[in-house]
Protein backbone atom coordinates (compact mmCIF):
# COMPACT_ATOMS: atom_id res chain seq x y z
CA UNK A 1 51.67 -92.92 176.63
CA UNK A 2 48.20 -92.90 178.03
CA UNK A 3 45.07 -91.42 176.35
CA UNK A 4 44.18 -87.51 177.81
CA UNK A 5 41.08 -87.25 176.23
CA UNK A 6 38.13 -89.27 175.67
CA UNK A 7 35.34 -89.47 173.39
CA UNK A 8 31.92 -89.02 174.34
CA UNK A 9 30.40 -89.71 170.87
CA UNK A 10 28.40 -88.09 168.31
CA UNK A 11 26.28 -84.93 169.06
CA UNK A 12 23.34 -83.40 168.12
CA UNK A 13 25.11 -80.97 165.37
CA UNK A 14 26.24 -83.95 163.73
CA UNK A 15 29.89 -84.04 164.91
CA UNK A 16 31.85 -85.67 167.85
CA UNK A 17 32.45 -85.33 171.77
CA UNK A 18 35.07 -85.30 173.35
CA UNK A 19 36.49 -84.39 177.01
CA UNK A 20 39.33 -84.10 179.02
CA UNK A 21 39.71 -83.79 182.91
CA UNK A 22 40.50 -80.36 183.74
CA UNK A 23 42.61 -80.09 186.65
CA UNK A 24 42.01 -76.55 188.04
CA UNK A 25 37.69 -77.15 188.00
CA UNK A 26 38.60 -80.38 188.77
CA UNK A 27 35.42 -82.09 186.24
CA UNK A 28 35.53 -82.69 182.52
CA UNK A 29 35.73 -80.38 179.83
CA UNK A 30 33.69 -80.91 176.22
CA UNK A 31 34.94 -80.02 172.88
CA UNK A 32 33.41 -80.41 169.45
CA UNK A 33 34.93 -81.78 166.33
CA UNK A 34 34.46 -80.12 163.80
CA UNK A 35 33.23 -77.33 165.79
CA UNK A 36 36.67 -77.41 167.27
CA UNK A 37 40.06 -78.22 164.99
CA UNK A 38 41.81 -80.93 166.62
CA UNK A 39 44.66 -82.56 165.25
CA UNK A 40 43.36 -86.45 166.11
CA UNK A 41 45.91 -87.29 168.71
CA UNK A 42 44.58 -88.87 172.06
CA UNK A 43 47.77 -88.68 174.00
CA UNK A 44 49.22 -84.98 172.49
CA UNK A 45 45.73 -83.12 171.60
CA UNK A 46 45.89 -79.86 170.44
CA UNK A 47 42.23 -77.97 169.57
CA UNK A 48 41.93 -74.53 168.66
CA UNK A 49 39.85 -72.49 169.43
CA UNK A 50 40.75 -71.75 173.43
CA UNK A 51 37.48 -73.58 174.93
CA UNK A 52 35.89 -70.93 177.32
CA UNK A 53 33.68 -72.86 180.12
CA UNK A 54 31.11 -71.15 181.94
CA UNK A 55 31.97 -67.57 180.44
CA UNK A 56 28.80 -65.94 181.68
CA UNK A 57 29.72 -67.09 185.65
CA UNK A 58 32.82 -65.41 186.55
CA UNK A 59 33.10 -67.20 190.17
CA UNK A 60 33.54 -70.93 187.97
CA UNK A 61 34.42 -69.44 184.57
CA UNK A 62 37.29 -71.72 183.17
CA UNK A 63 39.32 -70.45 179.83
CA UNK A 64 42.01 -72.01 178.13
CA UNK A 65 44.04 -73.67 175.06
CA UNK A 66 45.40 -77.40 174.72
CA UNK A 67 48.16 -77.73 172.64
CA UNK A 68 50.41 -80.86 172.42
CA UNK A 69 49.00 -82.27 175.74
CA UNK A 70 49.46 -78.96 177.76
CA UNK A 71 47.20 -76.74 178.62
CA UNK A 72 47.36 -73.07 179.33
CA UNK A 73 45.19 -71.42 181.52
CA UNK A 74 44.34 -68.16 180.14
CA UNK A 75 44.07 -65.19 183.62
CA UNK A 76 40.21 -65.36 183.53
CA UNK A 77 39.81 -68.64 184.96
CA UNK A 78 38.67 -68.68 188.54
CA UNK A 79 40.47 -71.67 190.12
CA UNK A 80 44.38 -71.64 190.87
CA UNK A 81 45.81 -72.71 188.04
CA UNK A 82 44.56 -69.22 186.43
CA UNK A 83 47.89 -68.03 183.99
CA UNK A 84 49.38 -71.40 184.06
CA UNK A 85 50.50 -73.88 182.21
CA UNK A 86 50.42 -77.53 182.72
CA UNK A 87 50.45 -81.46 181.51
CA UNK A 88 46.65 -82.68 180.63
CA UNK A 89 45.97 -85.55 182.91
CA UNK A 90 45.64 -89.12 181.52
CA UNK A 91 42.29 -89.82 181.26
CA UNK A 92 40.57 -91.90 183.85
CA UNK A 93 37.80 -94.44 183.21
């Protein structure tokens, strides 16, 4: 099974980056560890809290939770996949 996230590497707070390749915005997505849980898995992430992109700028706002590889686009989002659920891409160099 191929990776769906990748890291981007420490941060500023002290933690780690990561990001996955959101399919409705169509660019990549950051999350914090341990800002975020996540349960270590590449292939099956799951990271709670939902991540909320852009939340202040309705017309690209993107919200959502990954759990076992999926993700589930929460009805605020702005693109198409807005109240759906779907696979995480593999992650593409």
């Amino acid at each position: 099974m191929a990776d769906k996230i990748h890291e981007q590497g420490p941060n500023a707070r002290g933690g780690r980056t990561y990001v996955f390749h959101c399919p409705g915005c169509k660019v990549s997505h950051p999350f914090e560890v341990p800002r975020w849980s996540w349960n270590g898995s590449l292939d099956k992430p799951t990271f709670l809290p939902s991540l909320l992109c852009n939340k202040d700028y309705p017309a690209s706002r993107c919200h959502c939770f990954v759990t076992e590889g999926r993700i589930q686009f929460l009805a605020d989002c702005h693109h198409k996949l807005a109240g759906q659920n779907v696979d995480l891409p593999d992650w593409e160099s």
